[in-house]
PDB file of N, CA and C in Angstrom:
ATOM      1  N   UNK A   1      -8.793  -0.156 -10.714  1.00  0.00           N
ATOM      2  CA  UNK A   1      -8.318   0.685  -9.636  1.00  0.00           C
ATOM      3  C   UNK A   1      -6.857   0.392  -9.314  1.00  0.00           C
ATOM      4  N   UNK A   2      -5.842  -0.581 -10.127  1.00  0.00           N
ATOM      5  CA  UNK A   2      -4.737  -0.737  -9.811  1.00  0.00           C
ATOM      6  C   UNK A   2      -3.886   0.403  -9.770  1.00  0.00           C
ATOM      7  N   UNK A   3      -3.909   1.504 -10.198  1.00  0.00           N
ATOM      8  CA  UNK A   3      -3.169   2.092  -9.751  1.00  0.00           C
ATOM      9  C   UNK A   3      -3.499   3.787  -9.371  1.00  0.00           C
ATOM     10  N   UNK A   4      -4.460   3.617  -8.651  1.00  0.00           N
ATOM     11  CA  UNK A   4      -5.063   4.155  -7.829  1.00  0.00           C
ATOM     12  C   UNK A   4      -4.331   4.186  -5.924  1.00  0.00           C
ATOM     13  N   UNK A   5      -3.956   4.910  -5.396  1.00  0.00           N
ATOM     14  CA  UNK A   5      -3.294   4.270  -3.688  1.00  0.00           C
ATOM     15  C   UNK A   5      -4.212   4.170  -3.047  1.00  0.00           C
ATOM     16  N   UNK A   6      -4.253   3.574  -1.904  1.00  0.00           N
ATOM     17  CA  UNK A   6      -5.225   3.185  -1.096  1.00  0.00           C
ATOM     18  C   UNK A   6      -6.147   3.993  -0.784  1.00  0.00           C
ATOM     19  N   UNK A   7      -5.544   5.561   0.032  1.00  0.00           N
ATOM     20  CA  UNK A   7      -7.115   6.315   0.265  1.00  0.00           C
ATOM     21  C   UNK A   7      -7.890   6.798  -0.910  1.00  0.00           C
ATOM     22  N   UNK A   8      -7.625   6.772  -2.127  1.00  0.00           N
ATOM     23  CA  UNK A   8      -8.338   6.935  -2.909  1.00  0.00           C
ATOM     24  C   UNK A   8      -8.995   5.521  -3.849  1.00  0.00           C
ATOM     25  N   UNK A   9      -8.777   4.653  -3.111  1.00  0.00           N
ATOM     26  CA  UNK A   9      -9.216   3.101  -3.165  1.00  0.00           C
ATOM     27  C   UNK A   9     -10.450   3.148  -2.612  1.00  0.00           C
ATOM     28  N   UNK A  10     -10.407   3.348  -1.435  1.00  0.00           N
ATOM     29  CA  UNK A  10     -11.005   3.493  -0.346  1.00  0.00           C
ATOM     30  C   UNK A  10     -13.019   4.773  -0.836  1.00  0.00           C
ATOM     31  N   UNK A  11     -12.299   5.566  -0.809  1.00  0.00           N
ATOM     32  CA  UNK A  11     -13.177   6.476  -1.108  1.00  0.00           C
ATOM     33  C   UNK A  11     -14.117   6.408  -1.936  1.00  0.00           C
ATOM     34  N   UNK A  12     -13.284   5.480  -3.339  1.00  0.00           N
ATOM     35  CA  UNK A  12     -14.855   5.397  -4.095  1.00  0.00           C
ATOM     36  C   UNK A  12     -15.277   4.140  -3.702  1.00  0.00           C
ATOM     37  N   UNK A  13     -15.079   3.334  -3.543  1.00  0.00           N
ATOM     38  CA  UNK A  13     -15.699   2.322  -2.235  1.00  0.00           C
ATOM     39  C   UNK A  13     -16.991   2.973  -1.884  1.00  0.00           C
ATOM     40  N   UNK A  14     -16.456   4.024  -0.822  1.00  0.00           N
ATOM     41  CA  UNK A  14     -17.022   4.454   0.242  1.00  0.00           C
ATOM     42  C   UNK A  14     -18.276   5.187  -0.526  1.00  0.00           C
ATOM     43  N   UNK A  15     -17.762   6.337  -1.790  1.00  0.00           N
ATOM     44  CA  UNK A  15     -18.449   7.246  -2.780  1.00  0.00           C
ATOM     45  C   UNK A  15     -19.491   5.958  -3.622  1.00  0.00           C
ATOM     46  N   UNK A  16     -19.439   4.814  -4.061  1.00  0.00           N
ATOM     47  CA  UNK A  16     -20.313   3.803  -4.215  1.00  0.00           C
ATOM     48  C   UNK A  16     -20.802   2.921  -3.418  1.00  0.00           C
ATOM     49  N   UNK A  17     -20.881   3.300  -2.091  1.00  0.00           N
ATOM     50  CA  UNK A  17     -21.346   2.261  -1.348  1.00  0.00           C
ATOM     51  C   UNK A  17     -21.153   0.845  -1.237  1.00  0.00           C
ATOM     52  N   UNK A  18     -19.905   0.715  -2.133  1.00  0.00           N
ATOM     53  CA  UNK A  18     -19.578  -0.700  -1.944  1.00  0.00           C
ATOM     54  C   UNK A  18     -18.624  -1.352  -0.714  1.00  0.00           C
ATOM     55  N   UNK A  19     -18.630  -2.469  -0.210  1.00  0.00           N
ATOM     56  CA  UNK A  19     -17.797  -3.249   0.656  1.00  0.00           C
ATOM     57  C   UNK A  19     -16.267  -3.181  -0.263  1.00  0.00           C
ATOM     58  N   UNK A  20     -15.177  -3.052   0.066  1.00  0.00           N
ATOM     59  CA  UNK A  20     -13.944  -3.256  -0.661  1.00  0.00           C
ATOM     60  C   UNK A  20     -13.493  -4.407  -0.477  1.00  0.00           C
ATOM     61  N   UNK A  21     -13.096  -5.269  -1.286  1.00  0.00           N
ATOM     62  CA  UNK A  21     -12.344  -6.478  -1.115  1.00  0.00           C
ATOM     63  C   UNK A  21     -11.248  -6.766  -1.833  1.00  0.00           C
ATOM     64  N   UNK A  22     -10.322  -6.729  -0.889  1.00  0.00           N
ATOM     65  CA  UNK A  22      -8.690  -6.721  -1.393  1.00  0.00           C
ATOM     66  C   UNK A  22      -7.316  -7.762  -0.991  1.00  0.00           C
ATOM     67  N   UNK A  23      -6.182  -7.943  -1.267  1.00  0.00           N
ATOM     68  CA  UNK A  23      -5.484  -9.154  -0.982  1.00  0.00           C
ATOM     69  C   UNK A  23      -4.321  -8.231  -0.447  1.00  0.00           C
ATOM     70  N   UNK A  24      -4.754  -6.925  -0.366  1.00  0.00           N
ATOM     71  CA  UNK A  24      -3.674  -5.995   0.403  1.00  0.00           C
ATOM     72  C   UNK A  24      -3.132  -5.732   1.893  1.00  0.00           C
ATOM     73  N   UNK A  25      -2.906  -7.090   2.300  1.00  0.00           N
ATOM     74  CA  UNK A  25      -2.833  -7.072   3.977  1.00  0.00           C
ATOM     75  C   UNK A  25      -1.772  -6.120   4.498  1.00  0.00           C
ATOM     76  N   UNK A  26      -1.047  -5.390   3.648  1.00  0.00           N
ATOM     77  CA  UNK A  26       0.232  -4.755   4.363  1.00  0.00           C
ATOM     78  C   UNK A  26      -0.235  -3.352   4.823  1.00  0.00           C
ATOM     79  N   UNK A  27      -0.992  -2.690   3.727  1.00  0.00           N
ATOM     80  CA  UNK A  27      -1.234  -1.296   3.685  1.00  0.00           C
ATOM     81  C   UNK A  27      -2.645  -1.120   4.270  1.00  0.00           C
ATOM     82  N   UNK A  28      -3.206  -1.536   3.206  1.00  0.00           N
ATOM     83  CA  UNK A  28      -4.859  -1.291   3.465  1.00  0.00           C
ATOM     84  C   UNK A  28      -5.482  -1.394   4.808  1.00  0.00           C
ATOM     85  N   UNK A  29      -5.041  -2.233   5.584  1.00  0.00           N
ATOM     86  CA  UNK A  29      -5.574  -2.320   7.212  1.00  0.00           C
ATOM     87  C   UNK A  29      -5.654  -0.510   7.849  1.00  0.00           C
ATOM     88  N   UNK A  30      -4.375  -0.458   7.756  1.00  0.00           N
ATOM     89  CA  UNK A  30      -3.483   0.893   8.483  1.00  0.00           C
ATOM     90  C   UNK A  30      -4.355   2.303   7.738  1.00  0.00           C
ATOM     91  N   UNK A  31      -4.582   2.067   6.100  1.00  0.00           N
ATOM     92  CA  UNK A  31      -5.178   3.238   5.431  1.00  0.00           C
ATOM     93  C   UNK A  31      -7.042   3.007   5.955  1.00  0.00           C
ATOM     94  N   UNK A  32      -7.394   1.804   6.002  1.00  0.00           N
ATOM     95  CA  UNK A  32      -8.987   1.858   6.647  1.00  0.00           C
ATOM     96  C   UNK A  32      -8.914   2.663   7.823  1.00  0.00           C
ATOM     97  N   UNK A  33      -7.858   2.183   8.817  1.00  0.00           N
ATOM     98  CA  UNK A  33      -8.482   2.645  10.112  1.00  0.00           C
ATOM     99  C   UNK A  33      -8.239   4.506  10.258  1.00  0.00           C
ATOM    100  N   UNK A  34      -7.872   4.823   9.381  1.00  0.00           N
ATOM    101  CA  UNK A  34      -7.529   5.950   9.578  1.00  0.00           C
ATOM    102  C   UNK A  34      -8.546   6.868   8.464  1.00  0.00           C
ATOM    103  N   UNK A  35      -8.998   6.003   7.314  1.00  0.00           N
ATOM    104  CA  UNK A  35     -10.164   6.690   6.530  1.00  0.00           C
ATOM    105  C   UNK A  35     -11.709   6.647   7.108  1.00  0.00           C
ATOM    106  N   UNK A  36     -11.757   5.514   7.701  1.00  0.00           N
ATOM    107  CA  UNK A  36     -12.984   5.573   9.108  1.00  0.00           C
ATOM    108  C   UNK A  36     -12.787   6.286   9.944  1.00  0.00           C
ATOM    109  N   UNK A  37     -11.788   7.248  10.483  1.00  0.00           N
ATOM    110  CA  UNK A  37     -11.672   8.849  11.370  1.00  0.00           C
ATOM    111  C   UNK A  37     -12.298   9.561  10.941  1.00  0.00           C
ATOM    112  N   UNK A  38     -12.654   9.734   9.362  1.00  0.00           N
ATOM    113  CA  UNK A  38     -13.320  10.954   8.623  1.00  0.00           C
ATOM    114  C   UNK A  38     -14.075  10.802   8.089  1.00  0.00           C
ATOM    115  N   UNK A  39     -14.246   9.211   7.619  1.00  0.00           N
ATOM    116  CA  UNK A  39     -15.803   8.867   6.225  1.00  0.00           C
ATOM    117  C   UNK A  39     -16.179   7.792   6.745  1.00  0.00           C
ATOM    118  N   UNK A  40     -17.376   7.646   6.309  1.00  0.00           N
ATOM    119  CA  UNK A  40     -17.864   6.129   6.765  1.00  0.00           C
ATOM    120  C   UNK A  40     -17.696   5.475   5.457  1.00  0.00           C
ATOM    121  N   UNK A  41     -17.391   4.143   5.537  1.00  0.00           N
ATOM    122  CA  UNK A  41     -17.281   3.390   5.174  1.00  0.00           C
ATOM    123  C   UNK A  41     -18.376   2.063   5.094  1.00  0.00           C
ATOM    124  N   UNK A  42     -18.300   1.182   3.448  1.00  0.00           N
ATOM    125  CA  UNK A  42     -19.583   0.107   3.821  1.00  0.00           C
ATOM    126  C   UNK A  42     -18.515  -1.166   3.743  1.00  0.00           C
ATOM    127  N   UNK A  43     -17.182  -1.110   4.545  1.00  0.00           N
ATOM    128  CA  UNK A  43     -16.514  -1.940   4.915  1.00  0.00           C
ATOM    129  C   UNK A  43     -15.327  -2.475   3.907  1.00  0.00           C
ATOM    130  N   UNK A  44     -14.644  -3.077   4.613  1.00  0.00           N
ATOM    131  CA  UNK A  44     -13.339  -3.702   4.098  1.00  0.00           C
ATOM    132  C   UNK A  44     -13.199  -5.290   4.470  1.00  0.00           C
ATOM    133  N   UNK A  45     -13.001  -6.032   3.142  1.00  0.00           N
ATOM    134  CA  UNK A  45     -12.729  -7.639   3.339  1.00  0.00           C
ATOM    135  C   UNK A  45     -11.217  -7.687   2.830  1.00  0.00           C
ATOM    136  N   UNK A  46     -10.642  -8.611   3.756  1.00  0.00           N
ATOM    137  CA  UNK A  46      -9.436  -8.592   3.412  1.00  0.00           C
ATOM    138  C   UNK A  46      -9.172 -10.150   3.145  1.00  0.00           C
ATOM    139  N   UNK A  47      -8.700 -10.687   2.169  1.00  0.00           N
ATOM    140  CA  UNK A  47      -8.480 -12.307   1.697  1.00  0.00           C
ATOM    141  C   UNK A  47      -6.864 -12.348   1.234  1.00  0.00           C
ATOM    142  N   UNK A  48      -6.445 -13.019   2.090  1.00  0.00           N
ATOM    143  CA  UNK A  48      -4.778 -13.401   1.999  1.00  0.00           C
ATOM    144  C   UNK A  48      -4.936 -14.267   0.469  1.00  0.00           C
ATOM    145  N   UNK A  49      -3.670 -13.922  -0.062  1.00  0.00           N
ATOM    146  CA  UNK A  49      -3.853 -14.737  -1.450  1.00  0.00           C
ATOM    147  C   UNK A  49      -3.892 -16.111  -1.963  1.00  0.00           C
ATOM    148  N   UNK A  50      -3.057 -16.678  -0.145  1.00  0.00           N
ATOM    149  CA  UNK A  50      -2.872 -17.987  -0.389  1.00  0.00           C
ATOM    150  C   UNK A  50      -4.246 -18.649  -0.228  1.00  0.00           C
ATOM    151  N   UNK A  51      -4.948 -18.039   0.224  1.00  0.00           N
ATOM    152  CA  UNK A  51      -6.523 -18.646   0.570  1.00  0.00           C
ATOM    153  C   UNK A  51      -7.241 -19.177  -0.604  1.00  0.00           C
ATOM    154  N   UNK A  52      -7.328 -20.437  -0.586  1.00  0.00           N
ATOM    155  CA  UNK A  52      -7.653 -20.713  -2.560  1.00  0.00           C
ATOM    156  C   UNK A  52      -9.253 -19.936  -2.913  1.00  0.00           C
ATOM    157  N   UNK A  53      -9.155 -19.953  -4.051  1.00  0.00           N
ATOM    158  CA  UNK A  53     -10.397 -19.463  -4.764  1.00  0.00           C
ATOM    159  C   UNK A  53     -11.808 -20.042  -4.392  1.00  0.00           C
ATOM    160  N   UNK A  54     -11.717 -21.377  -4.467  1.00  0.00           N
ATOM    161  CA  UNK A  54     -12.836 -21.517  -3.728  1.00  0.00           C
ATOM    162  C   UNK A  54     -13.047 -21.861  -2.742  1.00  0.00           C
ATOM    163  N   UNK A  55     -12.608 -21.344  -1.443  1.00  0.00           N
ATOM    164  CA  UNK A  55     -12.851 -21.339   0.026  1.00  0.00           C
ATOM    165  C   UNK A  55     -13.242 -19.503  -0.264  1.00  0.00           C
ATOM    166  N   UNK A  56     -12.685 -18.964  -0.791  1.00  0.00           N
ATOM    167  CA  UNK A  56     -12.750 -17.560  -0.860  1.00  0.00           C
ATOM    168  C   UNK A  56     -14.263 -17.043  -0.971  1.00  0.00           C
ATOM    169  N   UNK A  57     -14.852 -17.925  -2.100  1.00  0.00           N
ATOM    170  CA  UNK A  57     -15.914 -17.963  -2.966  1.00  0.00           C
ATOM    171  C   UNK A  57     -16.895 -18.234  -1.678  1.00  0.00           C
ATOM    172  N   UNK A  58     -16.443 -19.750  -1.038  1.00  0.00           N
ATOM    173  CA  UNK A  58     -17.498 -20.035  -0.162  1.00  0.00           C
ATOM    174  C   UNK A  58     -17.877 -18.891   1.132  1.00  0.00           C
ATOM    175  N   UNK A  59     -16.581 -18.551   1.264  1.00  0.00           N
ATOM    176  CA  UNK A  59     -16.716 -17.450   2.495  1.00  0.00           C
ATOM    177  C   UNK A  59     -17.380 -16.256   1.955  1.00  0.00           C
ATOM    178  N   UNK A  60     -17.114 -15.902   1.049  1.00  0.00           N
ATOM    179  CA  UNK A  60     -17.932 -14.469   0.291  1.00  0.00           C
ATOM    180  C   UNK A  60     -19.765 -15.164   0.737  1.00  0.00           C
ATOM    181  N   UNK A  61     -19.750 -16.355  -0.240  1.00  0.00           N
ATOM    182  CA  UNK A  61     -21.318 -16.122  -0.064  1.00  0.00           C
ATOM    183  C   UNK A  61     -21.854 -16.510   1.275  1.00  0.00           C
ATOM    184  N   UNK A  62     -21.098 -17.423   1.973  1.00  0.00           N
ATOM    185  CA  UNK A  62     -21.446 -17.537   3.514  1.00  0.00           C
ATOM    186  C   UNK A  62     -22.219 -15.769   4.031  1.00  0.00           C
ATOM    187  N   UNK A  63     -20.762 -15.192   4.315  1.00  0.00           N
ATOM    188  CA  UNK A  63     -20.728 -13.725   4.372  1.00  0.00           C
ATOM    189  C   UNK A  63     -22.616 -13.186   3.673  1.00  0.00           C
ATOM    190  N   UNK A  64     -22.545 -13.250   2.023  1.00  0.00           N
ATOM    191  CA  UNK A  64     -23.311 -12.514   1.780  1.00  0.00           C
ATOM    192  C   UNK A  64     -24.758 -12.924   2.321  1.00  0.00           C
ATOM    193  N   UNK A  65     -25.033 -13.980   2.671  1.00  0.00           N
ATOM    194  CA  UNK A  65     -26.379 -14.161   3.060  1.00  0.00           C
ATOM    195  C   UNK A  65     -26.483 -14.877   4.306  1.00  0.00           C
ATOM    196  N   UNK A  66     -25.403 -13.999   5.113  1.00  0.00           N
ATOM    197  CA  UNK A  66     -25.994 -14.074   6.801  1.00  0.00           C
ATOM    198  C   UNK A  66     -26.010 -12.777   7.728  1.00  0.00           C
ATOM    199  N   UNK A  67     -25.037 -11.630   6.289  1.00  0.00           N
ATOM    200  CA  UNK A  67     -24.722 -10.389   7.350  1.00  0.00           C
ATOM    201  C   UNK A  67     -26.061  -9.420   6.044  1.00  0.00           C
ATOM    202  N   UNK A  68     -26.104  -8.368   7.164  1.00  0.00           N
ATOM    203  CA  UNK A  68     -26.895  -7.267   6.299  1.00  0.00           C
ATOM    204  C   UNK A  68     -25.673  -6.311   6.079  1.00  0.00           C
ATOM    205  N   UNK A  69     -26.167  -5.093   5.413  1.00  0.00           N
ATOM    206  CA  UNK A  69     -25.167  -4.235   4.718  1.00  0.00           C
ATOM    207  C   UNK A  69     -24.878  -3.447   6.266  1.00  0.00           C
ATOM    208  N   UNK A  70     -25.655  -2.896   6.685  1.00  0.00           N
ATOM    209  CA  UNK A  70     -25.925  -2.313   8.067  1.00  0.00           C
ATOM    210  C   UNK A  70     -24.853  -2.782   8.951  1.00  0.00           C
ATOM    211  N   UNK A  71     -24.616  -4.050   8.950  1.00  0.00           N
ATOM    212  CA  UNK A  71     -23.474  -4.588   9.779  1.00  0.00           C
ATOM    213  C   UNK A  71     -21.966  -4.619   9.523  1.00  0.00           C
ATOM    214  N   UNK A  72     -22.229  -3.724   7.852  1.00  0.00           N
ATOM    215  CA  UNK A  72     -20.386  -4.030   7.440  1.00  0.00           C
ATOM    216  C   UNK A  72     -19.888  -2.874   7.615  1.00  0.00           C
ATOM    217  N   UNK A  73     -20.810  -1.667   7.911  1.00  0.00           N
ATOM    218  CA  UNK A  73     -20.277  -0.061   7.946  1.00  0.00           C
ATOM    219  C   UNK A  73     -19.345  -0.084   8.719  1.00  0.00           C
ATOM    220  N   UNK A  74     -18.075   0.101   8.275  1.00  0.00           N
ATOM    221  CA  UNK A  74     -16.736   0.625   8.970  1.00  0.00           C
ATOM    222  C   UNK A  74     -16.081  -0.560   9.986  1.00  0.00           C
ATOM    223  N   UNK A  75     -16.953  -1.838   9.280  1.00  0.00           N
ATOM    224  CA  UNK A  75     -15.893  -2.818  10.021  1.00  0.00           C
ATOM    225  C   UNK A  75     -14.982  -3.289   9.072  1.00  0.00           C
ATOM    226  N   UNK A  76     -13.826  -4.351   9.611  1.00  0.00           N
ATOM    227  CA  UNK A  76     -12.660  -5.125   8.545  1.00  0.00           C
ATOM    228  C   UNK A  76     -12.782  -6.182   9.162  1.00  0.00           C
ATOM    229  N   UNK A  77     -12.710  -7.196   8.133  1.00  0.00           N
ATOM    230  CA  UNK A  77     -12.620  -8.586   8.380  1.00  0.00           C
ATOM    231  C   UNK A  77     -11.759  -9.009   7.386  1.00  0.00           C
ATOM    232  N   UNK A  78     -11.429 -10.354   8.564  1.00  0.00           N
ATOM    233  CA  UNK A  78     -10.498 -10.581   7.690  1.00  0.00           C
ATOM    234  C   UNK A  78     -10.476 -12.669   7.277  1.00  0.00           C
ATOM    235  N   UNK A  79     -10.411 -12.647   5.968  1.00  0.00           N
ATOM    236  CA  UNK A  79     -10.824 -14.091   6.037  1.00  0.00           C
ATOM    237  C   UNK A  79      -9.698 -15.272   6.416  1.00  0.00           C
ATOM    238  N   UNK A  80      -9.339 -16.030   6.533  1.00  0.00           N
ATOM    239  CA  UNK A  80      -8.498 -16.857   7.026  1.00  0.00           C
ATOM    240  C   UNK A  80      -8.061 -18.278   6.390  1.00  0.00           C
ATOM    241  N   UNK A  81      -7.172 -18.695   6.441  1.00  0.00           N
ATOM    242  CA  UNK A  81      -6.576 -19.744   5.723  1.00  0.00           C
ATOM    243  C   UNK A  81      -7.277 -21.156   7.182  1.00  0.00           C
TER     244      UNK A  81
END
């Protein structure tokens, strides 16, 4: 999807039901909140790059087996150093 722009990032996300997870803190915030006006969404994770790989890893699976899918519709999170 690299070179794909964001709302159409977004969409097949949204068109596959997947959560998006991206290292795009500049744009992508600003293009979610404005593609959740019109589509639902099964969410946006956002991971700064400096965040090493495996804290990333740990937070993903933390994440995957404490939230349900139900709870990520059209939210953003964002993970943290």
């Amino acid at each position: 999807m690299g070179s794909l722009r964001d709302p159409a990032v977004l969409a097949r996300a949204a068109d596959e039901g997947r959560v998006l997870v991206t290292h795009d803190l500049q744009t992508m915030p600003r293009h979610f909140a404005e593609f959740i006006t019109a589509r639902q969404s099964a969410g946006l994770l956002l991971i700064p790059q400096r965040l090493p790989s495996a804290a990333a890893v740990d937070d993903l699976l933390l994440i995957w087996s404490t939230m349900e899918a139900e709870e990520w519709i059209n939210l953003m999170w964002y993970l943290s150093l």
